[in-house]
PDB file of N, CA and C in Angstrom:
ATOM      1  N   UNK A   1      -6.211  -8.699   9.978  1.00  0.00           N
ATOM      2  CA  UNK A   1      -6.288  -9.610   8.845  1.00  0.00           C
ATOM      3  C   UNK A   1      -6.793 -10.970   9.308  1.00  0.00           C
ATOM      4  N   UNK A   2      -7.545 -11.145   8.240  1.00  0.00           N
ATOM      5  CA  UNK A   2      -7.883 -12.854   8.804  1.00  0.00           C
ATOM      6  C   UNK A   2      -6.997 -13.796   8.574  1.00  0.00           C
ATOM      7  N   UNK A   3      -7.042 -15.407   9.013  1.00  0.00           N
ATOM      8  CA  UNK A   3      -5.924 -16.311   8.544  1.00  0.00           C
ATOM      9  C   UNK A   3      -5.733 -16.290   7.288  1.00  0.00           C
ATOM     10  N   UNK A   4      -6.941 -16.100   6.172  1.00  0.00           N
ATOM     11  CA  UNK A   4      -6.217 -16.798   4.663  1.00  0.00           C
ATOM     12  C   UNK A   4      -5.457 -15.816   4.201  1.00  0.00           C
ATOM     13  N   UNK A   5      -6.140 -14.153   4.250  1.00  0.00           N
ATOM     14  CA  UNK A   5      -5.860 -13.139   3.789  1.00  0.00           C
ATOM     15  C   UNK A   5      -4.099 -12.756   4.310  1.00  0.00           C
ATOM     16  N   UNK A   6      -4.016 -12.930   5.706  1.00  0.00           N
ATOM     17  CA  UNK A   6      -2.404 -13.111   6.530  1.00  0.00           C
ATOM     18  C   UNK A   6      -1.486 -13.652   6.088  1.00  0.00           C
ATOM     19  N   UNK A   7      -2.087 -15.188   5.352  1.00  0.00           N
ATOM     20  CA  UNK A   7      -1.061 -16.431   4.558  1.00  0.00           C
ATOM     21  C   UNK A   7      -1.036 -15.698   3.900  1.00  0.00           C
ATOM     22  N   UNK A   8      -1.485 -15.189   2.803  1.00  0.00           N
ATOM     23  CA  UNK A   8      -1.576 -14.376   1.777  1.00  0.00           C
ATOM     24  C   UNK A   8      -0.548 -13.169   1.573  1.00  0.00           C
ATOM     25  N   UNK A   9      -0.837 -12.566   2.951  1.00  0.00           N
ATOM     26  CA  UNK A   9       0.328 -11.527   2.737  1.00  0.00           C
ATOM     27  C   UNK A   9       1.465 -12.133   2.831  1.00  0.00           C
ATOM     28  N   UNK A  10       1.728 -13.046   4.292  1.00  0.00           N
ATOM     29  CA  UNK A  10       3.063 -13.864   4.478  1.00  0.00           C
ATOM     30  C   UNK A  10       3.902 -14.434   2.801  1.00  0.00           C
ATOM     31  N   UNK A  11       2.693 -14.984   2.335  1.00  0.00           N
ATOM     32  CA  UNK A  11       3.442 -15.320   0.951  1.00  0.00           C
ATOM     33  C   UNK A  11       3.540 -14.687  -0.333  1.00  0.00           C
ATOM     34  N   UNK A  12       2.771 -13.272  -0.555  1.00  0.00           N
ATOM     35  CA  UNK A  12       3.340 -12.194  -0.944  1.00  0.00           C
ATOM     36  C   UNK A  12       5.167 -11.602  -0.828  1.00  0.00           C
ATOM     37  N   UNK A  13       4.795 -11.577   1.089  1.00  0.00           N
ATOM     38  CA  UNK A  13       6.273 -11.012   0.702  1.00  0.00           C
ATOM     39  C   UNK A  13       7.378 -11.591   0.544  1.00  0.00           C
ATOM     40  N   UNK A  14       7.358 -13.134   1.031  1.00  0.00           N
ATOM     41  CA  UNK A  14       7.807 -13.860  -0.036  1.00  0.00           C
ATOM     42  C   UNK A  14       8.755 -14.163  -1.305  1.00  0.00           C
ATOM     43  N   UNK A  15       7.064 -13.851  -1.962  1.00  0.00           N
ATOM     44  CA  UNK A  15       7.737 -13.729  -3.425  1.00  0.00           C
ATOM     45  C   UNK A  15       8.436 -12.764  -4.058  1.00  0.00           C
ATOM     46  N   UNK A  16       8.082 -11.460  -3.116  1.00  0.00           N
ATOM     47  CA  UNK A  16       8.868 -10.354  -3.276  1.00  0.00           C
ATOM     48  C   UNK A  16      10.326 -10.147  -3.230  1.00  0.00           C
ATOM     49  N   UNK A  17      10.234 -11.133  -1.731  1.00  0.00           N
ATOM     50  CA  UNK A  17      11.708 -11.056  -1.362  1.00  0.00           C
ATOM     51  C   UNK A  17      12.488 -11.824  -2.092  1.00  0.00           C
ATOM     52  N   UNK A  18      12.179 -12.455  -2.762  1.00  0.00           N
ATOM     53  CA  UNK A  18      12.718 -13.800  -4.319  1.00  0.00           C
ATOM     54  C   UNK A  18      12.781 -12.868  -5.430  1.00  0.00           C
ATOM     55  N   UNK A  19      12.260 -11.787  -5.622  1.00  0.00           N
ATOM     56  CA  UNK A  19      12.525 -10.859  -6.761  1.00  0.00           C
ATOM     57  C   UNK A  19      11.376 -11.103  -7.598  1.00  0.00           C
ATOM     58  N   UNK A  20       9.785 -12.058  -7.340  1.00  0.00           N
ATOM     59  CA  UNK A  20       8.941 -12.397  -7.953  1.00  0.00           C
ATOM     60  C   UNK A  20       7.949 -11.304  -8.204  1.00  0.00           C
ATOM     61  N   UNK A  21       8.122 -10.089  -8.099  1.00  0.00           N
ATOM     62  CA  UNK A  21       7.472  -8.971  -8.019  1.00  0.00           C
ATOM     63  C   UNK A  21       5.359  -8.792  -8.491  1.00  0.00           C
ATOM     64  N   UNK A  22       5.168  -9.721  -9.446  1.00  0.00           N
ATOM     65  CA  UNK A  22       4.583  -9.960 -10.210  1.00  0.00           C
ATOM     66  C   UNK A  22       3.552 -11.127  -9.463  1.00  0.00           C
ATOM     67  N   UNK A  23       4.632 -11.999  -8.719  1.00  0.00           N
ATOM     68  CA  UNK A  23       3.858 -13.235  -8.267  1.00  0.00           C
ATOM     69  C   UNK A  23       3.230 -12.381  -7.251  1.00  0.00           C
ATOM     70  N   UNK A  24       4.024 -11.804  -6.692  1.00  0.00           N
ATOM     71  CA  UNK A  24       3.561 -11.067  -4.940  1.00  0.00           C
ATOM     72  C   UNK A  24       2.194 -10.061  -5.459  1.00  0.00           C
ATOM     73  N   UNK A  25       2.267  -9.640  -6.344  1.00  0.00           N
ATOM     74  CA  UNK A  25       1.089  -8.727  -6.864  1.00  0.00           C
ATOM     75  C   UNK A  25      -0.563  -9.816  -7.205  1.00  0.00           C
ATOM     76  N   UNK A  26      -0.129 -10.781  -8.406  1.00  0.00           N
ATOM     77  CA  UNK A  26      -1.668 -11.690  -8.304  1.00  0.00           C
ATOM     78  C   UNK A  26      -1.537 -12.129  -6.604  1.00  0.00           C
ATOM     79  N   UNK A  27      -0.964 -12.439  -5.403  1.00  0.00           N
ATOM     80  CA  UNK A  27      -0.852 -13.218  -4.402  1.00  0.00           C
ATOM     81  C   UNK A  27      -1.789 -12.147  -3.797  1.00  0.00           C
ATOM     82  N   UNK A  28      -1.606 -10.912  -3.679  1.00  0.00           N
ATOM     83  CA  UNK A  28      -2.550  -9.725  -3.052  1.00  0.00           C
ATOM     84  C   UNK A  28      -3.527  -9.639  -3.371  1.00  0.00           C
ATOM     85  N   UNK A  29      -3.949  -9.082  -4.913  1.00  0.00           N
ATOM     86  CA  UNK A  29      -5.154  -9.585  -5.375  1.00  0.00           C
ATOM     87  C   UNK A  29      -5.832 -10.464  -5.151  1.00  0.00           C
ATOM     88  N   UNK A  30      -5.128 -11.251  -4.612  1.00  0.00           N
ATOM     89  CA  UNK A  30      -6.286 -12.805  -4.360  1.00  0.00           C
ATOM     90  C   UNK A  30      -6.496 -12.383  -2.355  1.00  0.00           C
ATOM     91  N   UNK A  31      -5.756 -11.699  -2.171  1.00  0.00           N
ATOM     92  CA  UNK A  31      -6.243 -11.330  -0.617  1.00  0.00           C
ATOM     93  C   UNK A  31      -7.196 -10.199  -0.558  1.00  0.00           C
ATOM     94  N   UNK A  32      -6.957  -9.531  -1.422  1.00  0.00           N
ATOM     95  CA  UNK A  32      -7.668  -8.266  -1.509  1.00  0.00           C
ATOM     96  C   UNK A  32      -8.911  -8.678  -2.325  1.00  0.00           C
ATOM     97  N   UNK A  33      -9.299  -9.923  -2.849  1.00  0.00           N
ATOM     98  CA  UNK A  33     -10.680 -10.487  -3.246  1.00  0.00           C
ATOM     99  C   UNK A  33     -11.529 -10.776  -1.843  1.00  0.00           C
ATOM    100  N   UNK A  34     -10.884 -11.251  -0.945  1.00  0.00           N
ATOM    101  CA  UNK A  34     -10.952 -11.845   0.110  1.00  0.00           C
ATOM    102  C   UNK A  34     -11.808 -11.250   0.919  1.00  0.00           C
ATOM    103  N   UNK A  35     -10.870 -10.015   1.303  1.00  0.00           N
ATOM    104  CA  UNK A  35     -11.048  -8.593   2.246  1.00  0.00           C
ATOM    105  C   UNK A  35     -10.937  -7.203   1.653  1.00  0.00           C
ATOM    106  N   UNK A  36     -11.643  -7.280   1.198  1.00  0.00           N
ATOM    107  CA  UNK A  36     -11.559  -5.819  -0.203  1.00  0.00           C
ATOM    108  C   UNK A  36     -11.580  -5.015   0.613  1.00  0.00           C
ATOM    109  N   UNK A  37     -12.006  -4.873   1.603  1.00  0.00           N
ATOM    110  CA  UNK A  37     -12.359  -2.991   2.750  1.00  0.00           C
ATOM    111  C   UNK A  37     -11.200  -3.147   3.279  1.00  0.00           C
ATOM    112  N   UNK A  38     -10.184  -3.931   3.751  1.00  0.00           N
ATOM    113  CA  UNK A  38      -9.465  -3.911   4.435  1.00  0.00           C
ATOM    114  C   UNK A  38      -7.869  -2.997   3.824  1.00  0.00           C
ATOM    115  N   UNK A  39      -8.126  -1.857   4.949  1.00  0.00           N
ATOM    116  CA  UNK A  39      -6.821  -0.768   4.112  1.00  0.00           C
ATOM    117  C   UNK A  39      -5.476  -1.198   4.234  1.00  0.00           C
ATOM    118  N   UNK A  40      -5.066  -2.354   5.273  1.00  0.00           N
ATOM    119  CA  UNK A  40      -4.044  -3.115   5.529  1.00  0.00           C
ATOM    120  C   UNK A  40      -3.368  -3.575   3.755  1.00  0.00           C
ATOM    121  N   UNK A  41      -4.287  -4.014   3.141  1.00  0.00           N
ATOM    122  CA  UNK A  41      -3.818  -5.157   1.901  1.00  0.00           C
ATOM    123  C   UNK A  41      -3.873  -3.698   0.760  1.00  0.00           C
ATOM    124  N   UNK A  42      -4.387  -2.786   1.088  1.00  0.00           N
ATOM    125  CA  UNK A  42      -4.459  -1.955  -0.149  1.00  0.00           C
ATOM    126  C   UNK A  42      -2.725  -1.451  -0.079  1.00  0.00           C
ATOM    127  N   UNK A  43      -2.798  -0.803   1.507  1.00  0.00           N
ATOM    128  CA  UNK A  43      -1.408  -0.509   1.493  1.00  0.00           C
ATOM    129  C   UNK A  43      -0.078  -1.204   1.562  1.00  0.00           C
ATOM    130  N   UNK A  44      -0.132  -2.319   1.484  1.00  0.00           N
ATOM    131  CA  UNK A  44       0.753  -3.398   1.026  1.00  0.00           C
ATOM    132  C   UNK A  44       1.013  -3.791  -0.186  1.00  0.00           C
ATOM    133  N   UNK A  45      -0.475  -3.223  -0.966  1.00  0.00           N
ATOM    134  CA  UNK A  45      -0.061  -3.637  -2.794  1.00  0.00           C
ATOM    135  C   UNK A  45       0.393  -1.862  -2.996  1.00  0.00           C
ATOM    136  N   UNK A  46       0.477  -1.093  -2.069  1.00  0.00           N
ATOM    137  CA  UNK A  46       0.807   0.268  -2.652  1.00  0.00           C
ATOM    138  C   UNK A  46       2.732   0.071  -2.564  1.00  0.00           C
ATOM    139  N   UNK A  47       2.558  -0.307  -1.654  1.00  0.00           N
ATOM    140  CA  UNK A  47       4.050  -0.468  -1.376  1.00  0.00           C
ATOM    141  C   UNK A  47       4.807  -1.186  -2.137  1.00  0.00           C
ATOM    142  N   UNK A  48       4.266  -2.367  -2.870  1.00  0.00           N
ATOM    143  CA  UNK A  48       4.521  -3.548  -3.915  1.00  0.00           C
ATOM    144  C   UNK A  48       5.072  -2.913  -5.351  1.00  0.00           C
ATOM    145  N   UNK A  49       3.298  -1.890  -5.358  1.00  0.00           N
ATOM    146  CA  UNK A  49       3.630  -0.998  -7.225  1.00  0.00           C
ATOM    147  C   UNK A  49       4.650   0.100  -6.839  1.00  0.00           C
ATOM    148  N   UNK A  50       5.243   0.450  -5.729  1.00  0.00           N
ATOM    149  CA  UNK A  50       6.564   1.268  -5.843  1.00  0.00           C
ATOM    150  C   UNK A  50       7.586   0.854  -5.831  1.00  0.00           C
ATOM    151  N   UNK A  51       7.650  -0.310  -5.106  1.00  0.00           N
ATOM    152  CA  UNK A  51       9.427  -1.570  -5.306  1.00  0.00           C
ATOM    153  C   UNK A  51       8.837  -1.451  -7.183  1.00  0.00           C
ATOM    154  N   UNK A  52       7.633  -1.528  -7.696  1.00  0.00           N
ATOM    155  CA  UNK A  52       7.616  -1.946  -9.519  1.00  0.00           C
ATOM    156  C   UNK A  52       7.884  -0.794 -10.238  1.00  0.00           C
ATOM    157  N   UNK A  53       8.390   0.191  -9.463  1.00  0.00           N
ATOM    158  CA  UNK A  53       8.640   1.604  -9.807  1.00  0.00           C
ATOM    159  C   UNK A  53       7.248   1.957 -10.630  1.00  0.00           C
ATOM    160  N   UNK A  54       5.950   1.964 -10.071  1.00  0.00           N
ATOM    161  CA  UNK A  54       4.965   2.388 -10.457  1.00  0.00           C
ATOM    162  C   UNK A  54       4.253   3.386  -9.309  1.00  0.00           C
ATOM    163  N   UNK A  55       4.579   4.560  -9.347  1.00  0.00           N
ATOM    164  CA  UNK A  55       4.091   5.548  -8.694  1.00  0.00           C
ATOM    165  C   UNK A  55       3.327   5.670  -8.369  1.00  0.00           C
ATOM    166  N   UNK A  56       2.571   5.841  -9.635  1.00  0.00           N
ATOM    167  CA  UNK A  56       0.879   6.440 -10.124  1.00  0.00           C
ATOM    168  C   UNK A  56       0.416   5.303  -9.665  1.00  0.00           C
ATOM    169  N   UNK A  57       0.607   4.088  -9.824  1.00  0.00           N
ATOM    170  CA  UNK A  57      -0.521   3.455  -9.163  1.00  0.00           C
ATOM    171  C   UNK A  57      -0.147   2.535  -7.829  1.00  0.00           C
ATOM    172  N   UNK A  58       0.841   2.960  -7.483  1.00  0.00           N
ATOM    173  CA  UNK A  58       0.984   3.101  -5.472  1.00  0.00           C
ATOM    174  C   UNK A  58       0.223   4.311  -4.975  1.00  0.00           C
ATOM    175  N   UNK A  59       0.042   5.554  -5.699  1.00  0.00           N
ATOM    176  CA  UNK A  59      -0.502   6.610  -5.408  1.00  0.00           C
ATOM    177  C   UNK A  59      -2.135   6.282  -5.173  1.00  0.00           C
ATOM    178  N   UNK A  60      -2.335   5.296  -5.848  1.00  0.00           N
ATOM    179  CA  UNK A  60      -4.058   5.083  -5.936  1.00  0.00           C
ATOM    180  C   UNK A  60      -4.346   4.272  -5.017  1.00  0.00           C
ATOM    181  N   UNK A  61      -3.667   3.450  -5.126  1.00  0.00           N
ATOM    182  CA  UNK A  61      -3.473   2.123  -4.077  1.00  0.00           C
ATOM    183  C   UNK A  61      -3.600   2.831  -2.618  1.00  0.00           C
ATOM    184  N   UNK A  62      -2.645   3.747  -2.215  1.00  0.00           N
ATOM    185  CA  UNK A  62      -2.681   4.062  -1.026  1.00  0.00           C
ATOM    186  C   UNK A  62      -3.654   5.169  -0.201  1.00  0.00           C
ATOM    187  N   UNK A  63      -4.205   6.166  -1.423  1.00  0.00           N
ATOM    188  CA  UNK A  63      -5.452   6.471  -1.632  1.00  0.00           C
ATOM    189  C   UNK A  63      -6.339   5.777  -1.335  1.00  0.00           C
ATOM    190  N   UNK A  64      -7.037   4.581  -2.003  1.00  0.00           N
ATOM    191  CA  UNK A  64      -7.550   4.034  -1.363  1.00  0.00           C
ATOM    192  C   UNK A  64      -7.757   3.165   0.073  1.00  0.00           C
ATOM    193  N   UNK A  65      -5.996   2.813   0.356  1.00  0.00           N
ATOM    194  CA  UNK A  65      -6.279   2.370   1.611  1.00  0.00           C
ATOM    195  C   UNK A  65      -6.744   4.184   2.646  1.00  0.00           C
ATOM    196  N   UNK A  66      -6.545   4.983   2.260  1.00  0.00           N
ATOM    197  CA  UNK A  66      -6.785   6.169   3.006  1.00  0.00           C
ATOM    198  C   UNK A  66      -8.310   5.955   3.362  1.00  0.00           C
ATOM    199  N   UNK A  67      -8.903   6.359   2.239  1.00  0.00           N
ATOM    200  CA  UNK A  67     -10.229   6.101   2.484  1.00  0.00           C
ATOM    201  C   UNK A  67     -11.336   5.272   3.361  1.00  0.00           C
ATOM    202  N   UNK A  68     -10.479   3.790   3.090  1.00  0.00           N
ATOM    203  CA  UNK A  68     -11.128   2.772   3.722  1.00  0.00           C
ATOM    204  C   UNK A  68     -10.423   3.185   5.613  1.00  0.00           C
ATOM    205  N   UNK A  69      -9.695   3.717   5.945  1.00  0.00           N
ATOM    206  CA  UNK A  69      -8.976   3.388   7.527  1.00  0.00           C
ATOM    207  C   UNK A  69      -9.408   4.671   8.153  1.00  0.00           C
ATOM    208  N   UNK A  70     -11.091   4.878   8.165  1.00  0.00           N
ATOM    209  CA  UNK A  70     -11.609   6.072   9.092  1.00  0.00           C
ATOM    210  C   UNK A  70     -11.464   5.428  10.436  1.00  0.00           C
ATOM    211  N   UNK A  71     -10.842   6.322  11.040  1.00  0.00           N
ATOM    212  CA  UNK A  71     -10.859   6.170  12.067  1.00  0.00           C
ATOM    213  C   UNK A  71      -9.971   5.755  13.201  1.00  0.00           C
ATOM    214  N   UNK A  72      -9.069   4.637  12.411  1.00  0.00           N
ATOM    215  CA  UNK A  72      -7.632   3.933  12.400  1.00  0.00           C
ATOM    216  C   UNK A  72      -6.377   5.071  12.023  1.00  0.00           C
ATOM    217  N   UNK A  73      -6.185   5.703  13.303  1.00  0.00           N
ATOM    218  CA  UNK A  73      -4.764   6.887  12.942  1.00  0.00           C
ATOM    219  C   UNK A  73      -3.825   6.355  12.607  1.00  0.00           C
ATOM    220  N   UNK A  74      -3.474   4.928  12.513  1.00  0.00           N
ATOM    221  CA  UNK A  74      -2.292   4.517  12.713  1.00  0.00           C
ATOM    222  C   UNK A  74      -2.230   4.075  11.148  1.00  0.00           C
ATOM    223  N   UNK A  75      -2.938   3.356  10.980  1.00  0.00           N
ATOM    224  CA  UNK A  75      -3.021   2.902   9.248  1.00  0.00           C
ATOM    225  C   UNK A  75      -3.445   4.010   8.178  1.00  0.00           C
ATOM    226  N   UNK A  76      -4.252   5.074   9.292  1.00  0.00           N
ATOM    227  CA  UNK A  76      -4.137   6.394   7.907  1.00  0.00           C
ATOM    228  C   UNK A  76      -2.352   7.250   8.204  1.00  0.00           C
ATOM    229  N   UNK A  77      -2.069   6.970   9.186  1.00  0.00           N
ATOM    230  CA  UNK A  77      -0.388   7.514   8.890  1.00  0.00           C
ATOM    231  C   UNK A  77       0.569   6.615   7.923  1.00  0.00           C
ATOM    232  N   UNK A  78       0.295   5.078   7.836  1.00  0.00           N
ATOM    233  CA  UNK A  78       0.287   4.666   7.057  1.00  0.00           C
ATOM    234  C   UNK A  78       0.371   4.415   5.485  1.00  0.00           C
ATOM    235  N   UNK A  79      -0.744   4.721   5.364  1.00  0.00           N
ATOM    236  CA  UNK A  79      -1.534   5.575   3.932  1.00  0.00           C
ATOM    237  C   UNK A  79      -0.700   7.138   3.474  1.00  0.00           C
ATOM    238  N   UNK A  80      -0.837   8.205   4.319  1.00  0.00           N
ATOM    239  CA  UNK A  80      -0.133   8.904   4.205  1.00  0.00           C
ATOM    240  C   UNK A  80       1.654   8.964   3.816  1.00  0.00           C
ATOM    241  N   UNK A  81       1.596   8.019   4.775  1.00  0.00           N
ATOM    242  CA  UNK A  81       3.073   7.917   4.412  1.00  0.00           C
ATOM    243  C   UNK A  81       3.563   7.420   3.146  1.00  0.00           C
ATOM    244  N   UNK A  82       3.107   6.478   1.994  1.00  0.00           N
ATOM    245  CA  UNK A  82       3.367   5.644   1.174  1.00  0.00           C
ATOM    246  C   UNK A  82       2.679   6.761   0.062  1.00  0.00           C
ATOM    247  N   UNK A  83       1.333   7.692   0.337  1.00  0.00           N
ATOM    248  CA  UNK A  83       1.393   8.563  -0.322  1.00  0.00           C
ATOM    249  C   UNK A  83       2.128   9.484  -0.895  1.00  0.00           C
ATOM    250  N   UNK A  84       2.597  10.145   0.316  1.00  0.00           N
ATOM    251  CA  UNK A  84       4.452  11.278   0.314  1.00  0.00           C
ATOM    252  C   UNK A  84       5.064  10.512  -0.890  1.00  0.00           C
ATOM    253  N   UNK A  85       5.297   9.159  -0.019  1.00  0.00           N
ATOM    254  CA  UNK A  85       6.570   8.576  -1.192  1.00  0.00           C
ATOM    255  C   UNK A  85       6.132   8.021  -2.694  1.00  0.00           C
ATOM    256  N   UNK A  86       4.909   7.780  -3.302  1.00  0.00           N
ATOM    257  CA  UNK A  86       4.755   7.890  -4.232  1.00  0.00           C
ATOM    258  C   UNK A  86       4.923   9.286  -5.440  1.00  0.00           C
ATOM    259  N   UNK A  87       4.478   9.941  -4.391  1.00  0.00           N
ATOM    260  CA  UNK A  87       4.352  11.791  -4.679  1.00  0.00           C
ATOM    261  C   UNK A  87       5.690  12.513  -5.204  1.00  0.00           C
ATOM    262  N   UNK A  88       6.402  11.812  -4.275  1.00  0.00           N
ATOM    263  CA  UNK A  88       8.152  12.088  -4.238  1.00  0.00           C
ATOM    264  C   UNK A  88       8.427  11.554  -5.483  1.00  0.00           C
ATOM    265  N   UNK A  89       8.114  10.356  -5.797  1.00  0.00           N
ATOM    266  CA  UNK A  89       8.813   9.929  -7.561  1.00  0.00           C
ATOM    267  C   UNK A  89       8.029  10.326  -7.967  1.00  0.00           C
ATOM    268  N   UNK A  90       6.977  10.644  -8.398  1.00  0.00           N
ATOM    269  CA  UNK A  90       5.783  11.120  -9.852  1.00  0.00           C
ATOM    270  C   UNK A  90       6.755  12.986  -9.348  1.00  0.00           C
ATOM    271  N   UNK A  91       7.915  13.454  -8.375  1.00  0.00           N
ATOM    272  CA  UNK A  91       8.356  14.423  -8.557  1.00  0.00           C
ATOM    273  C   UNK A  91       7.082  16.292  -8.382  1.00  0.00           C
ATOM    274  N   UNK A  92       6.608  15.377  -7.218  1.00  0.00           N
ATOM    275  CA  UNK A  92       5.360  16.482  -7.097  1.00  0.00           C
ATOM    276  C   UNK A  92       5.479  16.310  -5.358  1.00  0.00           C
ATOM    277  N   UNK A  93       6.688  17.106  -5.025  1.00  0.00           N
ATOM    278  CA  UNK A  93       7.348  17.164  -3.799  1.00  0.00           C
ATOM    279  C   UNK A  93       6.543  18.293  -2.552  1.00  0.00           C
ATOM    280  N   UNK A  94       6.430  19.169  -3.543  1.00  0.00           N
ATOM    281  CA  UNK A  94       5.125  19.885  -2.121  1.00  0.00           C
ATOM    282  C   UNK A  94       3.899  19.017  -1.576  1.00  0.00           C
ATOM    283  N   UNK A  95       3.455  18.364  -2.794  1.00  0.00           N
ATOM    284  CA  UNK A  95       2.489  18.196  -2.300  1.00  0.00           C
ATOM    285  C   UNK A  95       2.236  16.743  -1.328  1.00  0.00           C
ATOM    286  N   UNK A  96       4.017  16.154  -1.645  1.00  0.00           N
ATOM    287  CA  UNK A  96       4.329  14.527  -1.110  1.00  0.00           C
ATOM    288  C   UNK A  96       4.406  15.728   0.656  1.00  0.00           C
ATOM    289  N   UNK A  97       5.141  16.639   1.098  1.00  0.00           N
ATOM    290  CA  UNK A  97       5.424  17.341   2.005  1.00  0.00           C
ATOM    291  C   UNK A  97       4.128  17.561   3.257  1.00  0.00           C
ATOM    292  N   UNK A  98       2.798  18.040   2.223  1.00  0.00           N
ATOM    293  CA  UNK A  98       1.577  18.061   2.706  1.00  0.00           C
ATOM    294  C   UNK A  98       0.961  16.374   3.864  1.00  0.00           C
ATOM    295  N   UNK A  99       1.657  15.537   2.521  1.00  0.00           N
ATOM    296  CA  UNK A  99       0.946  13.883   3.083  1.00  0.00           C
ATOM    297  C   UNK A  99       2.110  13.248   4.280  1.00  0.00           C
ATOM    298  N   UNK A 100       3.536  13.679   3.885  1.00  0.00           N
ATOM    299  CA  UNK A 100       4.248  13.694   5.374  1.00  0.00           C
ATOM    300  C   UNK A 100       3.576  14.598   6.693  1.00  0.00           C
ATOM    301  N   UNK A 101       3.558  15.099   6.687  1.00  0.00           N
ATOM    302  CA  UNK A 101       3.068  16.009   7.691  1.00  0.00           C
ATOM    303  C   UNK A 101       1.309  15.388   7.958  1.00  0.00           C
ATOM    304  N   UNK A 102       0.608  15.155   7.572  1.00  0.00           N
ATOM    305  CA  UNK A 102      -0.207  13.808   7.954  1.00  0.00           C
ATOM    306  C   UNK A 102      -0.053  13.114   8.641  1.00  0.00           C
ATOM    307  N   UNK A 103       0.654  12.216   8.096  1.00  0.00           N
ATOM    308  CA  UNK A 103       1.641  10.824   8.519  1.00  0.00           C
ATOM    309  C   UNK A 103       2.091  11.142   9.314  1.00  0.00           C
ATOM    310  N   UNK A 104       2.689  12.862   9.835  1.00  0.00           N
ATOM    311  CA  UNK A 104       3.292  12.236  11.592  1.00  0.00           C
ATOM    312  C   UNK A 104       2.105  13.094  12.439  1.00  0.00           C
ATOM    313  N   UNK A 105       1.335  13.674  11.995  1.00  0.00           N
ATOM    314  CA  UNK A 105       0.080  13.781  12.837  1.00  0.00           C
ATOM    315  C   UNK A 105      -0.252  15.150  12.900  1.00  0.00           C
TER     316      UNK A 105
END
């Protein structure tokens, strides 16, 4: 991450941790304007829309950070992992089982 995009997350979680759920979400967006390829910030707003009990779109979110982290095993276990657990609440448990087993390699 670069410095602004880093402040950015730093004060994301933040607002999260204040219960600002909402603030921490535009705070990403404005990092993820920043550094749009970067799968780091995708999977940080994936993680965000599941504390918002929004599944379906942690599921996309982390999807996309999948996509963007060829190559990076560590941030596609990552990805994987936040996948499973979206998978797990939308209650589509085989197939969260498939993206664990990813995630540990």
């Amino acid at each position: 991450l670069g410095p602004a995009t880093q402040s950015l997350v730093t004060q994301a979680r933040a607002q999260a941790d204040r219960g600002d759920l909402d603030g921490a979400a535009g705070t990403l967006d404005r990092a993820i304007r920043i550094e749009p390829r970067n799968p780091l910030l995708w999977i940080e707003l994936a993680r965000l829309r599941l504390e918002q009990k929004d599944a379906k779109q942690a599921e996309g979110y982390a999807r996309k950070a999948l996509s963007l982290a060829t190559g990076d095993r560590r941030v596609q276990a990552e990805a994987n992992k936040v996948i499973a657990e979206s998978l797990k609440v939308q209650g589509r448990t085989q197939e969260a089982r498939a993206f664990e087993g990813r995630a540990r390699g």
